[in-house]
N, C-alpha and C. Protein backbone atom coordinates (compact mmCIF):
# COMPACT_ATOMS: atom_id res chain seq x y z
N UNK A 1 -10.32 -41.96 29.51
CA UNK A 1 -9.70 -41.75 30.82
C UNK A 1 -10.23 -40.46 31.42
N UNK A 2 -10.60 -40.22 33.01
CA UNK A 2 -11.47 -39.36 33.45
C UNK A 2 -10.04 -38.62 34.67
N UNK A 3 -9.76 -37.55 34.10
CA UNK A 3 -8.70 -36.69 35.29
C UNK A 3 -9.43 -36.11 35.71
N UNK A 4 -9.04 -36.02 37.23
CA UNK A 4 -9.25 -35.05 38.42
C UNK A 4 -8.41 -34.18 38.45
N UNK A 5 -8.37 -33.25 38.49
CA UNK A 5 -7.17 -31.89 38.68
C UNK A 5 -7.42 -31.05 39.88
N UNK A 6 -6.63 -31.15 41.08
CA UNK A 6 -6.94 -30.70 42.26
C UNK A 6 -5.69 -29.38 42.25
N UNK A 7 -6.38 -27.94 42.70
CA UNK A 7 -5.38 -26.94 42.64
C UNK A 7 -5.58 -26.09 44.18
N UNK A 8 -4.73 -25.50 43.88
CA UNK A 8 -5.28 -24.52 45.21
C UNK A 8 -4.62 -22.97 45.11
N UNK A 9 -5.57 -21.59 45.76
CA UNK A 9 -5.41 -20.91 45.48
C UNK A 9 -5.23 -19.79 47.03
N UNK A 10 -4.59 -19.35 47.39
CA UNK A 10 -4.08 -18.11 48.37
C UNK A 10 -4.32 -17.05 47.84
N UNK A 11 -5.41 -16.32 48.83
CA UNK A 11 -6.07 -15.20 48.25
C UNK A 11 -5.73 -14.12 49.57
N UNK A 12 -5.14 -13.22 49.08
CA UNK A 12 -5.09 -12.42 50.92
C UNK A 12 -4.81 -13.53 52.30
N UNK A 13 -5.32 -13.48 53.07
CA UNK A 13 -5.50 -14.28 54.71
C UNK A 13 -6.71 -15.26 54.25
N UNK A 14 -6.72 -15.61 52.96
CA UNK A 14 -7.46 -17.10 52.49
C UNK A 14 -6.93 -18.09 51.58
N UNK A 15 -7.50 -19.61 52.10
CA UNK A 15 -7.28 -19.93 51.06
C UNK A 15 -8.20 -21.05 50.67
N UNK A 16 -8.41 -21.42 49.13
CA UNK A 16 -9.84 -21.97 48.59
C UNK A 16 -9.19 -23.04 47.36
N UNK A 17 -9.68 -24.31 47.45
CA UNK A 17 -9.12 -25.01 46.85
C UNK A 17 -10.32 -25.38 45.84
N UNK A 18 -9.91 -25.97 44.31
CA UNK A 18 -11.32 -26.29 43.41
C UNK A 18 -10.66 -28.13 42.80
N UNK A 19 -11.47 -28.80 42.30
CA UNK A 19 -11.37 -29.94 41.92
C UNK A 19 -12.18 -30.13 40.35
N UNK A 20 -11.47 -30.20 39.10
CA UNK A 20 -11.95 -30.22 38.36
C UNK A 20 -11.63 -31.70 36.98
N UNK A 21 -12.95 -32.81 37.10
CA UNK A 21 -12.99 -34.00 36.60
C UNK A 21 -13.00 -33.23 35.01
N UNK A 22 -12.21 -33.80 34.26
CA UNK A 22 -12.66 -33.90 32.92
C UNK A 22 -12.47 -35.30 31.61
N UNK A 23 -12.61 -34.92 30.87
CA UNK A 23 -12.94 -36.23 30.29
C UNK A 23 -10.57 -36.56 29.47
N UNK A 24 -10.93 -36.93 28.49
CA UNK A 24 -9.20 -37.36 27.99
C UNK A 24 -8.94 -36.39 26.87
N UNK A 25 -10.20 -35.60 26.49
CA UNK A 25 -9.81 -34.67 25.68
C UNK A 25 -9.99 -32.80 26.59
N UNK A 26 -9.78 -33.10 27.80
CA UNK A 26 -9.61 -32.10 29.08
C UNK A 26 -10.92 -31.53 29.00
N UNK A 27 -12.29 -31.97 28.56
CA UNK A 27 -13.20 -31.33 28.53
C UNK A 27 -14.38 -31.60 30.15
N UNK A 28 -14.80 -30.29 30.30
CA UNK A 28 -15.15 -30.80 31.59
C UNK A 28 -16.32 -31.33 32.20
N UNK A 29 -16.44 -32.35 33.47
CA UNK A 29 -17.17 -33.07 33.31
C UNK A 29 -18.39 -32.64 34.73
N UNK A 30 -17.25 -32.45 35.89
CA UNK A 30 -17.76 -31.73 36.93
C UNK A 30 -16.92 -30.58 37.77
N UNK A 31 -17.63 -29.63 38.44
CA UNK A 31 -16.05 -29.04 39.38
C UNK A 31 -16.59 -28.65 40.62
N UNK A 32 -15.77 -28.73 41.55
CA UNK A 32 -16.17 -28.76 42.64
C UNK A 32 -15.24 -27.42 43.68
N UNK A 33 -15.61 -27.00 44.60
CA UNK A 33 -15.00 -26.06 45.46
C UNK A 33 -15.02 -26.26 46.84
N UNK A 34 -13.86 -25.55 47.49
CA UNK A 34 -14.35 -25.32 48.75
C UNK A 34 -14.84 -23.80 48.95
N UNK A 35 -14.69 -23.66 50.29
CA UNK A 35 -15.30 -22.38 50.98
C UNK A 35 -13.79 -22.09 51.11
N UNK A 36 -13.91 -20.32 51.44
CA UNK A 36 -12.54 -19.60 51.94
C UNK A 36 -11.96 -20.28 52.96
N UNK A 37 -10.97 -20.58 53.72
CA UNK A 37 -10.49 -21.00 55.17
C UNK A 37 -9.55 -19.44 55.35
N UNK A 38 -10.23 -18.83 56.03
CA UNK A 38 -8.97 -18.12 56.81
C UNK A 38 -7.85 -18.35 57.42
N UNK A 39 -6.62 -17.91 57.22
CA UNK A 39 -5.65 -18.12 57.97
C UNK A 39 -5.22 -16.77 58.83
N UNK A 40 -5.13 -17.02 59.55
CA UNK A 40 -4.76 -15.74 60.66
C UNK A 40 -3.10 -16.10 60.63
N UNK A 41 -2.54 -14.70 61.57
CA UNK A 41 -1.32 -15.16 61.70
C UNK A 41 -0.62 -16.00 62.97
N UNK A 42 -1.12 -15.98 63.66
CA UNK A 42 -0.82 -17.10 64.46
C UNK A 42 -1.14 -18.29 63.68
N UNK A 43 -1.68 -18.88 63.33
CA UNK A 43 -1.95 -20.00 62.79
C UNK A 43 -0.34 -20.69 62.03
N UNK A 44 -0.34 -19.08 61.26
CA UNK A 44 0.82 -19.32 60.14
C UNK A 44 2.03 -19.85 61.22
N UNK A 45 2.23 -19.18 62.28
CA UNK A 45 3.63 -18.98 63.12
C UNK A 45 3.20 -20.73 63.63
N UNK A 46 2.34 -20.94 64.46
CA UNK A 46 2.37 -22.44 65.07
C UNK A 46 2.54 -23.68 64.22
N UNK A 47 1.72 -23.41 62.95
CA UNK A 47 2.15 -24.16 61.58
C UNK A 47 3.23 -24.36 60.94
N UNK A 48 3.74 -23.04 60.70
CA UNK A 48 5.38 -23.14 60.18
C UNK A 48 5.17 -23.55 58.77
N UNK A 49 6.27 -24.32 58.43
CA UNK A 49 6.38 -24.45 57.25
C UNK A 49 5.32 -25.92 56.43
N UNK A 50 4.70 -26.53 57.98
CA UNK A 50 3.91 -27.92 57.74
C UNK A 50 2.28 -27.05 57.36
N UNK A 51 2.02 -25.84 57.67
CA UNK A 51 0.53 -25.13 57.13
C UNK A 51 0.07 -25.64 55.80
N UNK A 52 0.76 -25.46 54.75
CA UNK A 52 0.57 -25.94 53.34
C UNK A 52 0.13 -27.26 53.51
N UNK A 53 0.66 -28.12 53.95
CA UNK A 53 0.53 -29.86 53.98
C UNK A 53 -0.44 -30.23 54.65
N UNK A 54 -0.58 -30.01 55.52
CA UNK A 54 -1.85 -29.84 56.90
C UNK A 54 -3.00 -29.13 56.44
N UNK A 55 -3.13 -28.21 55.62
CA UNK A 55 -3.80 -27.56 55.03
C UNK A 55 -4.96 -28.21 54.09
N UNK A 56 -3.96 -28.51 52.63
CA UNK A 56 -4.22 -28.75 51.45
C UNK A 56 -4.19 -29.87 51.52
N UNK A 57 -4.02 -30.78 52.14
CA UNK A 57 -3.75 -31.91 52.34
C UNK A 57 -5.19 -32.87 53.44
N UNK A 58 -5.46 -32.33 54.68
CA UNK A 58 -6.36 -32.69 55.65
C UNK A 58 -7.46 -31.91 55.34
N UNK A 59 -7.63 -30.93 55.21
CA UNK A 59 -8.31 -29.68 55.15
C UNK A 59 -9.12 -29.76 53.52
N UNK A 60 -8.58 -29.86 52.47
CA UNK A 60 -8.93 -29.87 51.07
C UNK A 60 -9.49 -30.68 50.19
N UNK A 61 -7.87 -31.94 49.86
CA UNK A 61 -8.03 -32.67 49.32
C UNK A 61 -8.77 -33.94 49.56
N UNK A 62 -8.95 -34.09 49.86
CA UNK A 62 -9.64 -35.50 50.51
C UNK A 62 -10.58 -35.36 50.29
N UNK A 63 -11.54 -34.59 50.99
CA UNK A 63 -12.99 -33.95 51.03
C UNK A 63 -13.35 -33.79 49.60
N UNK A 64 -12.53 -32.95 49.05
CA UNK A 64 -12.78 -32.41 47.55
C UNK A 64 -12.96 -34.03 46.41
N UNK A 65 -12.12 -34.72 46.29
CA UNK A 65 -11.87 -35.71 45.41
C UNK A 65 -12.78 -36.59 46.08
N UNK A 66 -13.30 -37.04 47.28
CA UNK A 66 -14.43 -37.31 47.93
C UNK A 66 -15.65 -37.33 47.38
N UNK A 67 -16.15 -35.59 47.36
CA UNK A 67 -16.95 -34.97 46.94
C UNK A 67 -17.46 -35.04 45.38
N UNK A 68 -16.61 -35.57 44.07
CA UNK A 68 -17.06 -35.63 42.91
C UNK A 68 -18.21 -36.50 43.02
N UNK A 69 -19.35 -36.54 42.08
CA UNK A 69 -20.32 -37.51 41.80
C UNK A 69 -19.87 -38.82 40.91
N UNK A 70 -18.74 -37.91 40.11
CA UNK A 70 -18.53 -38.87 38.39
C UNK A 70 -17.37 -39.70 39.21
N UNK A 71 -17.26 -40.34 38.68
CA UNK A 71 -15.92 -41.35 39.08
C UNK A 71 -14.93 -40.60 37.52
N UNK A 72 -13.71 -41.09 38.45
CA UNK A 72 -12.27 -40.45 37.74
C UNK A 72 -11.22 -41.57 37.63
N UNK A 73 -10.44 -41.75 37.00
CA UNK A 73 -9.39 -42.74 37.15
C UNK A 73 -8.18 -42.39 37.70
N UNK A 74 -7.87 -41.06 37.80
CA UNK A 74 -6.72 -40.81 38.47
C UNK A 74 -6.72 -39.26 38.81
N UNK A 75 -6.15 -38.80 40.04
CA UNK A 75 -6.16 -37.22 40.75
C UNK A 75 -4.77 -37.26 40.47
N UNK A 76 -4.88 -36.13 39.51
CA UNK A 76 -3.41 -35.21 39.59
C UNK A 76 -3.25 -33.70 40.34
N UNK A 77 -2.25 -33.70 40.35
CA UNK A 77 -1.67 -33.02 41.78
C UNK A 77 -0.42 -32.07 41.18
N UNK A 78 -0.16 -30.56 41.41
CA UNK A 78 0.77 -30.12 41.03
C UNK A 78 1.36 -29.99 42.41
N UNK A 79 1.20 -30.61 44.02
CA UNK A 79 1.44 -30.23 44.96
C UNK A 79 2.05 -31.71 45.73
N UNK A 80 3.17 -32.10 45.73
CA UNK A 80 3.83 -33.29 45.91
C UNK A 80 3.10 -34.56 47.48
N UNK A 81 2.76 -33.43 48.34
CA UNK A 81 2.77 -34.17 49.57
C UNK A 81 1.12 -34.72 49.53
N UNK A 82 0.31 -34.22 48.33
CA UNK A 82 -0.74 -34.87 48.07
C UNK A 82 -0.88 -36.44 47.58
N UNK A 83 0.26 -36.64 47.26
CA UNK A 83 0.49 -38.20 46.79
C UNK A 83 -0.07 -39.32 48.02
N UNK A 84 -0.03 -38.51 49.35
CA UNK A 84 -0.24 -39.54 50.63
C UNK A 84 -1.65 -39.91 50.64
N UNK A 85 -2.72 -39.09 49.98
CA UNK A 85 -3.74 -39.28 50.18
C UNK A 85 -4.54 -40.26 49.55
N UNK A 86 -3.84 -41.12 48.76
CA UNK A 86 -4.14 -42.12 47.98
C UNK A 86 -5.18 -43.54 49.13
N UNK A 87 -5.23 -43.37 50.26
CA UNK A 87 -5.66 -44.64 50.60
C UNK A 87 -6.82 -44.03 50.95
N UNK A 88 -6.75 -42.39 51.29
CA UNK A 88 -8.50 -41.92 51.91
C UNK A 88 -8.77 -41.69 51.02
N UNK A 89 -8.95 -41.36 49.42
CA UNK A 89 -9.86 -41.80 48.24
C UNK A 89 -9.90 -43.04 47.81
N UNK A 90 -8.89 -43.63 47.96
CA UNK A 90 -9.22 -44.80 47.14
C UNK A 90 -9.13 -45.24 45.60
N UNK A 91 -8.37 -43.90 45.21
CA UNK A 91 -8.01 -43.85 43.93
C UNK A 91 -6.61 -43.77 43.75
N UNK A 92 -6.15 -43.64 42.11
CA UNK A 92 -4.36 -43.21 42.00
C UNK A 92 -4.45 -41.68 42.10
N UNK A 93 -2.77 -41.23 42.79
CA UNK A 93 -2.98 -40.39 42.39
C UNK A 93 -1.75 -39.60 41.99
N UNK A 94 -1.39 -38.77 41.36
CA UNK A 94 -0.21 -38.54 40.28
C UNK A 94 0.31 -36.89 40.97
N UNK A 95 1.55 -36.86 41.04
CA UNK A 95 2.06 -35.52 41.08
C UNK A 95 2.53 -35.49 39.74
N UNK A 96 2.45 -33.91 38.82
CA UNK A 96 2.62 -33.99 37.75
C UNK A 96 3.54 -32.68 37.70
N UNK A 97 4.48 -32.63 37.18
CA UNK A 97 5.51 -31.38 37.16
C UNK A 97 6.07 -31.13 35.87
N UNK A 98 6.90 -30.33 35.40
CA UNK A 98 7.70 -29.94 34.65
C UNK A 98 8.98 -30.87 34.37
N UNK A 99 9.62 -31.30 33.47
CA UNK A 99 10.64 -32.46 33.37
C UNK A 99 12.01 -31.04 34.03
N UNK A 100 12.82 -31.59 34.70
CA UNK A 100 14.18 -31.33 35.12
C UNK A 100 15.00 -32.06 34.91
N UNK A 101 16.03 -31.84 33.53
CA UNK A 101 17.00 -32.76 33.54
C UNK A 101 17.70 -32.46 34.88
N UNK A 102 18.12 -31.84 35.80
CA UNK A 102 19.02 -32.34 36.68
C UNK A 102 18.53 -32.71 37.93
N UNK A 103 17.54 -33.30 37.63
CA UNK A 103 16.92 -34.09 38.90
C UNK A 103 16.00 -35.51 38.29
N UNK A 104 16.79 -36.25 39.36
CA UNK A 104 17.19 -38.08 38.56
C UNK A 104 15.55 -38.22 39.20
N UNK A 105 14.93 -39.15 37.99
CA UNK A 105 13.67 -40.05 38.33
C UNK A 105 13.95 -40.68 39.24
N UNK A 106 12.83 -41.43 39.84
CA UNK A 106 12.61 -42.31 40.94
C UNK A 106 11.84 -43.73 40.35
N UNK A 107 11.48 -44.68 40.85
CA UNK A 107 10.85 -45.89 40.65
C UNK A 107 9.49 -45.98 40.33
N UNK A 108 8.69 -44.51 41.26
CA UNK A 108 7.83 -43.78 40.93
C UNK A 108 7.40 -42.71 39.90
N UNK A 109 8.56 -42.58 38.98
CA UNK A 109 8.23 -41.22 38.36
C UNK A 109 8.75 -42.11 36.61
N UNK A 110 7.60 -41.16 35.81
CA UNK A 110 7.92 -41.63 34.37
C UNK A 110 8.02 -40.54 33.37
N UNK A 111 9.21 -40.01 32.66
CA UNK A 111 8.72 -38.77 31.51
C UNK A 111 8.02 -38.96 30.70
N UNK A 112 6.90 -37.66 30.89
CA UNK A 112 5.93 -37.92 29.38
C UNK A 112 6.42 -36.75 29.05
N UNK A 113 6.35 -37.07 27.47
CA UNK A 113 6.43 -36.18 26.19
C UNK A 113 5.97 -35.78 25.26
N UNK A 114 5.71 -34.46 25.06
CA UNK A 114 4.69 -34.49 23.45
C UNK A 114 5.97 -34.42 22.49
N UNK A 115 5.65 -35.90 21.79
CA UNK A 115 6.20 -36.22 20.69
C UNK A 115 6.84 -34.70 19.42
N UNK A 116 5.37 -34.11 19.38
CA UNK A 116 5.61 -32.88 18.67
C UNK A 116 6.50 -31.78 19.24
N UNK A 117 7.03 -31.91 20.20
CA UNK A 117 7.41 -30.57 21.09
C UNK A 117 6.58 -29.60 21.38
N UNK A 118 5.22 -30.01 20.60
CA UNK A 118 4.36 -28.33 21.24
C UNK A 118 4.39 -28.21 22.93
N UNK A 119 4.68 -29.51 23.65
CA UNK A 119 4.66 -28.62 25.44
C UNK A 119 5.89 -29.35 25.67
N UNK A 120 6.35 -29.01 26.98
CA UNK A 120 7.38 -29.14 27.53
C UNK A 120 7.33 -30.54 27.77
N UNK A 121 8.52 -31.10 27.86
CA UNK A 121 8.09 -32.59 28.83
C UNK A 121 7.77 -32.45 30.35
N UNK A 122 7.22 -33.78 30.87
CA UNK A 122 6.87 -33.70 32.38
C UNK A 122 6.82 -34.63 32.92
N UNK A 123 7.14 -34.25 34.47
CA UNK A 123 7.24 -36.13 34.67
C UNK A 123 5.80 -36.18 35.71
N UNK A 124 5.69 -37.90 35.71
CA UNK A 124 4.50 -38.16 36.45
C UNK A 124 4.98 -38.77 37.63
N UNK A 125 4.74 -38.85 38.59
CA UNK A 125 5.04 -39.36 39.69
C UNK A 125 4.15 -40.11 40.75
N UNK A 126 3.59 -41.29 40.60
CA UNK A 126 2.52 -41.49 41.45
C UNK A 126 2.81 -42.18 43.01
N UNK A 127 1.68 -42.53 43.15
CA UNK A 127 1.99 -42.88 44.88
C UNK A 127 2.10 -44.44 44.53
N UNK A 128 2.92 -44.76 45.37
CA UNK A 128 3.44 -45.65 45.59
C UNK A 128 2.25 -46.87 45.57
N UNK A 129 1.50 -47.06 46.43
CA UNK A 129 0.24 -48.01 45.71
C UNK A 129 0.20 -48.34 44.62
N UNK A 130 0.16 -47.45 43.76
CA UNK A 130 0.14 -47.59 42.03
C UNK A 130 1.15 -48.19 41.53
N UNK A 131 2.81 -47.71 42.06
CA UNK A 131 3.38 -48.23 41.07
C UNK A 131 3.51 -49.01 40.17
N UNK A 132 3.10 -49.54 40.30
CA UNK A 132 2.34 -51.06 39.16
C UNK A 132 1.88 -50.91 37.90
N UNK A 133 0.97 -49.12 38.10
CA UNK A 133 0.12 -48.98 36.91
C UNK A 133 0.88 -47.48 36.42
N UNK A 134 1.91 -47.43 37.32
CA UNK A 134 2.75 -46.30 36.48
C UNK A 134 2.75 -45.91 35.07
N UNK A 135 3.79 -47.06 34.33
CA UNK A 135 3.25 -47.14 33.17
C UNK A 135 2.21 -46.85 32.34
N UNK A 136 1.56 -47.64 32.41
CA UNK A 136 -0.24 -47.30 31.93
C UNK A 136 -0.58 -46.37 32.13
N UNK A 137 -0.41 -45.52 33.19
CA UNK A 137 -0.71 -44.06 33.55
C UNK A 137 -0.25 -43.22 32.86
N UNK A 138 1.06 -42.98 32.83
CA UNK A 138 1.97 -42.82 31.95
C UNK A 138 1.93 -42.87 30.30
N UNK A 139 1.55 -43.83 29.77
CA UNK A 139 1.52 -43.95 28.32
C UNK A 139 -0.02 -43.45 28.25
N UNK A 140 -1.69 -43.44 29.08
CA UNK A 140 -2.26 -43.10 28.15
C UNK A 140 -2.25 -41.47 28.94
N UNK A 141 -1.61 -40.75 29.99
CA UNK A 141 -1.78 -39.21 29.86
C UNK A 141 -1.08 -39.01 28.94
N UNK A 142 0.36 -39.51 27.99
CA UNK A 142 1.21 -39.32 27.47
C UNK A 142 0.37 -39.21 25.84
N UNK A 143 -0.60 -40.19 25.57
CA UNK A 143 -1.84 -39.94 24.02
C UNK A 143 -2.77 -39.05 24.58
N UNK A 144 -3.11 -38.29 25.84
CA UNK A 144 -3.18 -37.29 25.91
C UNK A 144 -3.12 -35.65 25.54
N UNK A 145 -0.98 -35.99 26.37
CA UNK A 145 -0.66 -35.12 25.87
C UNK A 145 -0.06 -34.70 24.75
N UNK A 146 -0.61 -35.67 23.56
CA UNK A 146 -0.27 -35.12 21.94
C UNK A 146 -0.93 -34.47 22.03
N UNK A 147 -2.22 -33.88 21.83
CA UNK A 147 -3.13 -32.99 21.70
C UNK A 147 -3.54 -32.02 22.55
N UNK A 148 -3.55 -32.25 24.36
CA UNK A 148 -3.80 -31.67 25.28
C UNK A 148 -2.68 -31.34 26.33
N UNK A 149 -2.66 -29.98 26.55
CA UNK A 149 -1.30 -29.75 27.54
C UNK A 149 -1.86 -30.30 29.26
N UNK A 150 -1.41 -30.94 29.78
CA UNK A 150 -1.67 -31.41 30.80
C UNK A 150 -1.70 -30.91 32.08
N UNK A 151 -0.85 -29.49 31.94
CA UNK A 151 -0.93 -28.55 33.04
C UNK A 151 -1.93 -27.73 33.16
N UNK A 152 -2.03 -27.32 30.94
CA UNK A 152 -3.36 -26.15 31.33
C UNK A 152 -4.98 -26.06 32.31
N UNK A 153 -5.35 -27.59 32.79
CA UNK A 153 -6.36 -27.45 33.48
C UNK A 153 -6.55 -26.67 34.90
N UNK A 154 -5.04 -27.33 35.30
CA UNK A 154 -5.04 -26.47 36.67
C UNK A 154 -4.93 -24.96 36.51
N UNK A 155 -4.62 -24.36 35.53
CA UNK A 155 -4.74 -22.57 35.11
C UNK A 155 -6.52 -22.49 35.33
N UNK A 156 -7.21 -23.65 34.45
CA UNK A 156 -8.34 -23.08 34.58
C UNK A 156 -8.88 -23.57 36.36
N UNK A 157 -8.97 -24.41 36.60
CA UNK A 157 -8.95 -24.66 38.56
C UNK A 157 -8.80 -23.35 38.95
N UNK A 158 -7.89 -22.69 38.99
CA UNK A 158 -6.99 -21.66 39.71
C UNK A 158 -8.36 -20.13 39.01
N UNK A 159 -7.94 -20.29 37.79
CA UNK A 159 -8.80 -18.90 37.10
C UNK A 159 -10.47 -18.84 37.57
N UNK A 160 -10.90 -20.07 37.88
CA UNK A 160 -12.19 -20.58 38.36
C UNK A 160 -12.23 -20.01 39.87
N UNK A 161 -11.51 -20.34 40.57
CA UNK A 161 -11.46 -19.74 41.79
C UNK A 161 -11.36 -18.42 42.68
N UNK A 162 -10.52 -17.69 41.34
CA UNK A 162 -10.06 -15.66 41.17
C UNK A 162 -11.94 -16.05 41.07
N UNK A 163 -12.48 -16.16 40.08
CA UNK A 163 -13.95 -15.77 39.66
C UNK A 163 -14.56 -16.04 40.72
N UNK A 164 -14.90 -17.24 41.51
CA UNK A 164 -15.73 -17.35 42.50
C UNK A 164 -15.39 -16.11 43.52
N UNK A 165 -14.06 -15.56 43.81
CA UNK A 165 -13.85 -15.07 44.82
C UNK A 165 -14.20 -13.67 45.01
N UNK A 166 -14.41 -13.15 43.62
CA UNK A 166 -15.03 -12.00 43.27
C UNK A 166 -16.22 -11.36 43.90
């Protein structure tokens, strides 16, 4: 199974998003970047609270998961409103979070667990297109995450990006 891990990073009055394919044992396969986008402050004030979504969303993702050479089977997402973008790639694509017992699953969302307790549980949440292959999604990030923590890639996305910006 081939993950995409799409992150994004706010640097000062920038911000630079990276895309990183790796293989099922999180090893990597390609990674990709954007350029800085400045944000001024007007921008921020006419944007409001929709900047992030409009942003990372029109501006980023698309282009980025676009942009791989390798084919991937599924884009995960630690950023929820990325789930919409599922019909301009053409792929699944998964919001992946931290498990909250006090916030009830959806039809869309499945807990994975490392059996061992070495990571936290988490739930997956995909776009609605998929639901179908929820499951399946689900059970093989879940033989995954026996061995591999499923969040740590986006640390490296993010740590990749401090470096470019240097």
């Amino acid at each position: 199974m081939r993950i995409a891990f799409i992150d994004f990073k706010e640097l000062n009055n920038t911000v630079k998003a990276g895309i990183l394919l790796t293989d099922e044992h999180t090893k990597p396969i390609e990674f990709r970047t954007t350029t800085n986008i400045n944000i001024d402050e007007l921008q921020r004030i006419l944007y409001g609270e929709s900047l992030k979504e409009v942003l990372y969303k029109e501006r980023f993702a698309v282009d980025l998961a676009n942009s791989l050479k390798e084919d991937f089977d599924i884009l995960l997402t630690k950023e929820k409103n990325i789930l919409s973008i599922r019909k301009e790639i053409g792929k699944p694509v998964g919001y992946i979070r931290k498990f909250d017992p006090f916030k009830a699953l959806d039809k869309h969302s499945h807990k994975i667990v490392n059996l061992a307790g070495k990571f936290e549980p988490l739930v997956l949440t995909i776009s609605k297109e998929d639901e179908k292959n929820l499951y399946i999604f689900s059970k093989n990030l879940q033989k995954i995450y026996k061995n591999f923590n499923l969040l740590e890639p986006f640390e490296r996305v993010k740590k990749a990006l401090e470096y470019l910006s240097t």
